[in-house]
Protein backbone atom coordinates (compact mmCIF):
# COMPACT_ATOMS: atom_id res chain seq x y z
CA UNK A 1 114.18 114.56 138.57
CA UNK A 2 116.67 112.88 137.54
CA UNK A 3 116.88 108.68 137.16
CA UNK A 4 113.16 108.32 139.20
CA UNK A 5 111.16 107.54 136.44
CA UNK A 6 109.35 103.97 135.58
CA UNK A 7 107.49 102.80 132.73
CA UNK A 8 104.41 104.46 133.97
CA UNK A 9 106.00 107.61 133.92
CA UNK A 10 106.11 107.65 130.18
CA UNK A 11 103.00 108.54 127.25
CA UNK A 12 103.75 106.67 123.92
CA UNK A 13 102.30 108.67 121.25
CA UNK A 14 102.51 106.04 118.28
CA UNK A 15 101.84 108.01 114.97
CA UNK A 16 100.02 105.74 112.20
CA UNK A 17 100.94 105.99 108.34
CA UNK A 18 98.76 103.19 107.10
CA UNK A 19 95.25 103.37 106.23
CA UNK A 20 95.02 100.22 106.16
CA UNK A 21 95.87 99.45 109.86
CA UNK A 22 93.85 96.66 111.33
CA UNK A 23 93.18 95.35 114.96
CA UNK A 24 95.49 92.29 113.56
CA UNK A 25 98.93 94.57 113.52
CA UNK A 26 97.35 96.79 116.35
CA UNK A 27 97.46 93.61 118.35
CA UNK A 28 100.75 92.20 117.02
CA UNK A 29 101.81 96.13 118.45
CA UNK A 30 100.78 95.25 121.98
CA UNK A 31 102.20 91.92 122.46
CA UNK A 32 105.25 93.28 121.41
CA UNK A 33 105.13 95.78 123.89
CA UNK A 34 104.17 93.14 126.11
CA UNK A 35 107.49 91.20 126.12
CA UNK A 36 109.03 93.94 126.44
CA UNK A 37 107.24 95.21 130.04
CA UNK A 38 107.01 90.79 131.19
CA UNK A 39 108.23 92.19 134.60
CA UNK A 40 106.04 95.19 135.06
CA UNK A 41 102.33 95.85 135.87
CA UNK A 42 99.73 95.07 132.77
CA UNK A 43 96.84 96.71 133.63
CA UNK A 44 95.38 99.06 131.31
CA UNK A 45 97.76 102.16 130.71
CA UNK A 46 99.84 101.38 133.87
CA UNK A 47 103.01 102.10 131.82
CA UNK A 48 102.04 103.83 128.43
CA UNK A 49 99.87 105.37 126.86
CA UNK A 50 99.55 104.04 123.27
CA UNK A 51 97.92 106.89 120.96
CA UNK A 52 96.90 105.32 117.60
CA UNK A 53 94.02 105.77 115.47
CA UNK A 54 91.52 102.70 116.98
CA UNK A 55 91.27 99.84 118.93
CA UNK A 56 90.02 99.40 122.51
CA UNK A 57 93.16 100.12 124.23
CA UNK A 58 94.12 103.10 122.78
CA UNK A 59 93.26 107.33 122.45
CA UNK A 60 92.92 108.71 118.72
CA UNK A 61 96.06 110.78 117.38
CA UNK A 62 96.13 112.95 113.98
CA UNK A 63 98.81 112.83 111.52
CA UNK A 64 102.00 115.03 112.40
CA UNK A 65 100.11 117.66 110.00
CA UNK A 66 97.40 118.01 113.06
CA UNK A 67 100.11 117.88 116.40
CA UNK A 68 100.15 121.41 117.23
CA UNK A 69 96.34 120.95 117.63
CA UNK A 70 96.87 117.88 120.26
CA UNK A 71 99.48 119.20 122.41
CA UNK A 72 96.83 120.83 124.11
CA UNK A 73 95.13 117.89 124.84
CA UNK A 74 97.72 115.79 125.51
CA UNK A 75 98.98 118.17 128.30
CA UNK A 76 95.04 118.34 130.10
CA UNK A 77 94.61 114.77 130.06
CA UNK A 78 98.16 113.07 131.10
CA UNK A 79 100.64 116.33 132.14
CA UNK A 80 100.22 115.67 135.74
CA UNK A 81 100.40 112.17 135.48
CA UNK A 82 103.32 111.33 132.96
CA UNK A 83 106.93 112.81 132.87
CA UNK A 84 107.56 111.79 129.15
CA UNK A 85 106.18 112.02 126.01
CA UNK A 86 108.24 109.56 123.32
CA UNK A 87 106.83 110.08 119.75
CA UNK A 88 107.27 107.86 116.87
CA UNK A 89 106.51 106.09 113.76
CA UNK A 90 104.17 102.73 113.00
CA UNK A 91 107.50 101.05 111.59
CA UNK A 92 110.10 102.71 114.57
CA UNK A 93 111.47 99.49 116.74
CA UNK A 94 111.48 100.11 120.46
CA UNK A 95 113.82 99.07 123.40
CA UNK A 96 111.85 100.14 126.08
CA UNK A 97 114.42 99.50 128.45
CA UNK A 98 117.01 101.38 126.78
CA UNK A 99 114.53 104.46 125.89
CA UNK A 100 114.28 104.56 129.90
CA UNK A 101 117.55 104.38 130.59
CA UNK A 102 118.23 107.37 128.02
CA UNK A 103 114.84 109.41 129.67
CA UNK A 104 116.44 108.99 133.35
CA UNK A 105 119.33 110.82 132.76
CA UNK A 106 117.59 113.80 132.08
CA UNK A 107 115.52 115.50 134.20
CA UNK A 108 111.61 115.70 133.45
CA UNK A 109 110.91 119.12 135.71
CA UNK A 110 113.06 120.83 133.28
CA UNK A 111 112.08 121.74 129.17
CA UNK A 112 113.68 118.91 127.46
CA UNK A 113 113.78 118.36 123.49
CA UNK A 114 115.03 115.19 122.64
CA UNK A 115 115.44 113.07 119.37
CA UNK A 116 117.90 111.93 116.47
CA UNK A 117 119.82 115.20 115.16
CA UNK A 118 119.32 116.35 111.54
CA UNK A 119 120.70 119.62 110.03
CA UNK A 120 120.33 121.20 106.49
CA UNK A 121 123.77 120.88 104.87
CA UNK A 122 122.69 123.87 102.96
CA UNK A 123 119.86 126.59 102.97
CA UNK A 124 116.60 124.81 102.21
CA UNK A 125 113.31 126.18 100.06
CA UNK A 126 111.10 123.90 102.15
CA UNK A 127 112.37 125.13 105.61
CA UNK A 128 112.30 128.76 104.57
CA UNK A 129 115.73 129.31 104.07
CA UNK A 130 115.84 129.27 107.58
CA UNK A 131 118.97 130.08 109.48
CA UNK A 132 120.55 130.40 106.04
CA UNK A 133 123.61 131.71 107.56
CA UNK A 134 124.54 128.62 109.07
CA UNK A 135 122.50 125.97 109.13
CA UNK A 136 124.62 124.29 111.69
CA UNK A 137 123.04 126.28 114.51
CA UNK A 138 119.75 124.75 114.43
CA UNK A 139 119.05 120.67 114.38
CA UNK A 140 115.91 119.43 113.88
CA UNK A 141 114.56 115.53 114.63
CA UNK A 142 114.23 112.40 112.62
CA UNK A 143 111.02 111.11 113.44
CA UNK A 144 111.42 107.74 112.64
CA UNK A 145 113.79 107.79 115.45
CA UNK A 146 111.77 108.64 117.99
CA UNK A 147 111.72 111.87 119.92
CA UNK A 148 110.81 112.94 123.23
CA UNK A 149 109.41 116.09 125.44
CA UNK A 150 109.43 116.19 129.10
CA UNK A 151 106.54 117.43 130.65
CA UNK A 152 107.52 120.44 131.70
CA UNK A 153 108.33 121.48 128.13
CA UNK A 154 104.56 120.31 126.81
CA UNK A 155 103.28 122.55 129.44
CA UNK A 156 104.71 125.59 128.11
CA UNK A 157 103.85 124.13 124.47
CA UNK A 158 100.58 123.68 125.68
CA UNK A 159 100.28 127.51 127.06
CA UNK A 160 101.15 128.92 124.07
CA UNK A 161 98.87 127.46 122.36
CA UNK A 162 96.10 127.80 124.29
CA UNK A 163 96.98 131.36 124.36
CA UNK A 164 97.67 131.52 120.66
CA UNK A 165 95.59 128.50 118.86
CA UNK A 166 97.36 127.16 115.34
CA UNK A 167 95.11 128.31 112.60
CA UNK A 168 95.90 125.85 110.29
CA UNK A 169 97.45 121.97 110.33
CA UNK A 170 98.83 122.73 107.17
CA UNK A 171 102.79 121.38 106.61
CA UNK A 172 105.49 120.83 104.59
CA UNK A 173 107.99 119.15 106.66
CA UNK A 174 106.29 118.76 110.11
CA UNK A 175 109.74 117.67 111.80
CA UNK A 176 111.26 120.92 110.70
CA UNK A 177 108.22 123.43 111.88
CA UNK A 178 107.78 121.63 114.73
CA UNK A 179 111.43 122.27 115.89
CA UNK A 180 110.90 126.00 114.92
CA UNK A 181 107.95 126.27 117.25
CA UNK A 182 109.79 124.48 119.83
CA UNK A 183 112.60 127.06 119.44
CA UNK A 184 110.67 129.76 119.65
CA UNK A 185 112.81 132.26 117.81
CA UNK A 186 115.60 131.45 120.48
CA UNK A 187 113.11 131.78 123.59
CA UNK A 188 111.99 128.07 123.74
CA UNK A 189 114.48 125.24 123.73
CA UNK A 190 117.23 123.37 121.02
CA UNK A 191 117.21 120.01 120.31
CA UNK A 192 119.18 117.42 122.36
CA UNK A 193 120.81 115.24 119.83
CA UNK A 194 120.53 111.61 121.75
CA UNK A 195 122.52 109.40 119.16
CA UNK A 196 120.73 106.20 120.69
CA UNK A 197 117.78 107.61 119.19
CA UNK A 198 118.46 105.81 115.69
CA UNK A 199 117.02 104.86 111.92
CA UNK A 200 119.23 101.98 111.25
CA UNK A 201 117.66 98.20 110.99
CA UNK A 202 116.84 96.23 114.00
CA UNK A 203 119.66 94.61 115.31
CA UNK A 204 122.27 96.90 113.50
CA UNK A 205 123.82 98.60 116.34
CA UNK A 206 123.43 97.46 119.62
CA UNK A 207 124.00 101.48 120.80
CA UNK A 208 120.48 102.20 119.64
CA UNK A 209 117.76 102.17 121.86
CA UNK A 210 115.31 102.63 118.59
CA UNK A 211 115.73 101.23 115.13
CA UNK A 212 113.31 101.60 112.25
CA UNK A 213 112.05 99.21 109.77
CA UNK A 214 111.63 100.16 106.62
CA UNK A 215 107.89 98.83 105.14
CA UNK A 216 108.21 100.96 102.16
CA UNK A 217 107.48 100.23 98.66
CA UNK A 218 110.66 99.76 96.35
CA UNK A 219 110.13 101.56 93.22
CA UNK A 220 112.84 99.39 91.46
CA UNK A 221 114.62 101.13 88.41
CA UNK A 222 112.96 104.30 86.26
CA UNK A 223 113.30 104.75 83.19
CA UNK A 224 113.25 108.52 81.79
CA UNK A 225 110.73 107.37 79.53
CA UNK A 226 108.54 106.27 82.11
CA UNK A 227 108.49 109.99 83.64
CA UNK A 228 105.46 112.62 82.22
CA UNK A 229 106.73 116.12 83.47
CA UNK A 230 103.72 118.69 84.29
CA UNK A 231 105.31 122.36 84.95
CA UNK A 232 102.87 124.47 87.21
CA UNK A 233 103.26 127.91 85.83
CA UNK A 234 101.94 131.29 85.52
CA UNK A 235 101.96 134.29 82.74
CA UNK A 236 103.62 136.42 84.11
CA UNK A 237 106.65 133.61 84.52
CA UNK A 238 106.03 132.69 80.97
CA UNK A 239 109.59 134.98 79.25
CA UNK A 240 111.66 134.68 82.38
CA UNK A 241 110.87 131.09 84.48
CA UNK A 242 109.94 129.08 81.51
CA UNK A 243 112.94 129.09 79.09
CA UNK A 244 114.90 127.92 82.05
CA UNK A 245 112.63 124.57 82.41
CA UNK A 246 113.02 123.73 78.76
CA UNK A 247 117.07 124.56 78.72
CA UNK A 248 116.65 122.06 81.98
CA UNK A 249 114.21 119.22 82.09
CA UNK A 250 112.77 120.13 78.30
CA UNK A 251 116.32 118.86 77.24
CA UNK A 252 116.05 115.75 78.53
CA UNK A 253 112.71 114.87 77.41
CA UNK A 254 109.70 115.81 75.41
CA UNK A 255 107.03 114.61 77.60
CA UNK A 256 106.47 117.60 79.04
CA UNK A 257 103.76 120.00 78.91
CA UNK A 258 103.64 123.29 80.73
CA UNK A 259 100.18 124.49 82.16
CA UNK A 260 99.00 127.77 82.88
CA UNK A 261 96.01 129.84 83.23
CA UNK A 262 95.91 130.99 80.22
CA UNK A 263 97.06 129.73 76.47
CA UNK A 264 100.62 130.88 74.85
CA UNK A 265 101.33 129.16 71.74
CA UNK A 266 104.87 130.58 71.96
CA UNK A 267 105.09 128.09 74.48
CA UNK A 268 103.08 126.57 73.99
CA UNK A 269 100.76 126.03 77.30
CA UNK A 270 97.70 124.62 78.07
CA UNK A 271 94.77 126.32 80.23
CA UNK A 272 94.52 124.62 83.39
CA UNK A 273 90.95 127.02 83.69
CA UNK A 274 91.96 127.46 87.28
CA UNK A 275 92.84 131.29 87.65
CA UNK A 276 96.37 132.16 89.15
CA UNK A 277 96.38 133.00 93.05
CA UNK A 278 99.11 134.81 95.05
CA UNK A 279 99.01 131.49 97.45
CA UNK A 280 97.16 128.27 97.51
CA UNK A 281 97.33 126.11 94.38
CA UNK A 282 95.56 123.55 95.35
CA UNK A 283 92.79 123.73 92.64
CA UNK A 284 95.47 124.17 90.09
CA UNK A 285 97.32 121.03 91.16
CA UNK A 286 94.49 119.27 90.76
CA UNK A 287 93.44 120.62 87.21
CA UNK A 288 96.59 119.36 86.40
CA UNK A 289 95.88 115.80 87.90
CA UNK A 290 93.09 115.54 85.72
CA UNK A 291 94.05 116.74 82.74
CA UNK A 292 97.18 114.25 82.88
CA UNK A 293 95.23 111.35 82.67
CA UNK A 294 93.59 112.01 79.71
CA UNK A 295 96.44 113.92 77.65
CA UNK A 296 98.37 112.19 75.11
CA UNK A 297 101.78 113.03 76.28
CA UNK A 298 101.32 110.88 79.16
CA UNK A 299 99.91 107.94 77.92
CA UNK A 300 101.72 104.89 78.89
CA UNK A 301 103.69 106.76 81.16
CA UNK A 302 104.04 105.43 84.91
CA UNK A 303 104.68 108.65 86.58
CA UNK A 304 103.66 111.72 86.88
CA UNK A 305 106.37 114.50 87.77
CA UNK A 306 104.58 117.89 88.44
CA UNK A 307 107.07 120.43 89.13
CA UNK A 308 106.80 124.59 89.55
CA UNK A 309 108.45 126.96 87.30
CA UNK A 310 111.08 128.00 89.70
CA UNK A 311 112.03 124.14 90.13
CA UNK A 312 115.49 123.08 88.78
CA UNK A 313 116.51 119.20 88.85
C-alpha cells in the first residue's frame, strides 16, 4: 500500500564493478549506511539487505550480465518479507530518506518499474533497432541512478522465469534488455521515470534522492596516432564492406590492418586462422588480440580500436 513502508521494508541490491573491492570500502559502505539509519534498528538486515560480492554482512550478487538468473532467488528468499527492491551501482550516492519518501508514494502490491528515464534519440544497433518507429515509446533506466521493483512485479519476474529459465547471461546493454523483459512485448509493465532518481554529483541538486560519483579513469587527450585500428571482417564482405572502411577510417590513418579468415592481397588481409561463424566471434576477437601485440603496425601505439566491417565512425 501506499506510504506504509519503513526501512525494513526495502532489499538493497548493491551491484559491484571493482575487482578489487576490499572489506576496507565494504566497511566504509556500511557506516555510511549507518548514519544514514542513526534513528532506526541496527541489527543485522533489520532494514536492508546489502547484496555485494563478500563480507560477513552481506549475500553474493552477479554482475548485471547474470540478473535474470537471480531474480529467482531474490523473490524465494526475501518476496514475502520486503516490498522493495532498489538496485544500484558501487559509486551511486544514497539518501535513504528521500529513496523512501519516493517508494511510499507508490504502492508495493501493485507491478511497479521505477528508475531514471533514458530513451534512444534514434534507432540503435545495440538495442535491436528496437521500437525503431519511435523510440519515444519505450524508456529504459540509468543504472547508476538507481532503480526499483516492487514486489509484486519480481513475483511475476520471478514466474516467468521459473517457467521459462534464461539460457544464457550473455548482454550487450543489460539496462536496455532488462527493460525489454520487463515490458514483455507490451504485457509486462513501462518504466516510471522518477526524476529524483539522478546521475549528477553529490550535492548538485538537492531534488535528487541519488547522485553518482564518478571513480572512473580519465583518459586525458588522444592522439590519432596513438589509435591501432583492427577491422573484424569476413570474405564474403571483402568487395562490398571493406572499401567503405578504407574510404572511412583508412583515410584518416594507416595503422590499420583488416583481418579475416583467409588472405586477400587485394586488400590486403591477414588470416586470423579462426574460421568465420554465422554468430559468436569470440575466438576471432581474440586472434585478433593476440596478433596485435606482436604486429608492427601497432607498436608504440596505446590503443587498440577493433571495429567490424559494417562499423562507420
Amino acid at each position: 500500500t501506499v506510504g506504509n513502508i519503513s526501512r525494513q521494508d526495502i532489499t538493497l541490491v548493491w551491484h559491484n564493478n571493482k575487482p578489487s573491492l576490499n572489506v576496507r570500502w565494504l566497511g566504509s559502505l556500511v557506516r555510511m549506511l549507518g548514519e544514514e539509519i542513526s534513528n532506526a534498528s541496527r541489527k543485522k538486515n533489520s532494514y536492508c539487505l546489502l547484496v555485494q560480492l563478500r563480507g560477513q554482512v552481506v549475500v553474493r550478487f552477479p554482475p548485471w550480465t547474470g540478473i535474470f538468473f537471480k531474480l529467482a532467488r531474490l523473490d524465494k528468499k526475501y518476496g514475502k518479507s520486503k516490498s522493495w527492491f532498489f538496485f544500484c551501482e558501487d559509486d551511486t550516492v544514497l539518501d535513504l530518506n528521500g529513496i523512501l519518501e519516493i517508494l511510499n508514494q507508490y504502492d508495493h502490491t501493485k507491478e511497479f518499474f521505477l528508475g531514471h528515464a533514458l530513451q534512444d534519440p534514434q534507432p540503435a544497433i545495440i538495442h535491436h533497432f528496437a521500437f525503431h518507429e519511435d523510440t519515444s515509446k519505450f524508456s529504459f533506466p540509468d543504472f547508476s541512478a538507481g532503480w526499483a521493483i516492487s514486489s509484486a512485479l519480481l513475483r511475476r519476474l520471478a514466474k516467468r522465469l521459473n517457467d521459462n529459465p534464461a539460457k544464457t547471461d550473455f548482454s550487450i546493454d543489460v539496462q536496455h534488455e532488462a527493460t525489454m523483459f520487463v515490458h514483455d512485448q507490451g504485457k509486462g509493465v513501462q518504466l516510471t521515470d522518477v526524476p529524483e532518481f539522478c546521475t549528477s554529483p553529490p550535492g548538485d541538486n538537492d531534488d535528487c534522492v541519488t547522485s553518482f560519483l564518478d571513480s572512473s579513469a580519465s583518459c586525458g587527450e588522444v592522439d590519432m596516432n596513438d589509435l591501432f585500428f583492427a577491422v573484424k571482417t569476413t570474405k564474403k564482405y571483402h568487395k562490398d564492406r571493406v572499401p567503405v572502411i578504407k574510404n572511412t577510417i583508412g583515410q584518416h590513418t594507416s595503422r590499420v590492418v583488416y583481418y579475416s579468415e583467409t588472405v586477400d592481397p587485394s586488400i590486403p588481409t591477414e588470416d586470423t586462422g579462426v574460421p568465420n561463424t554465422e554468430s559468436g566471434h569470440c575466438a576471432k576477437l581474440w586472434a585478433i588480440m593476440k596478433n596485435s601485440r606482436v604486429n608492427k603496425k601497432a607498436s608504440g601505439k596505446k590503443w587498440l580500436v577493433v571495429v567490424d566491417d559494417d562499423t562507420i565512425l
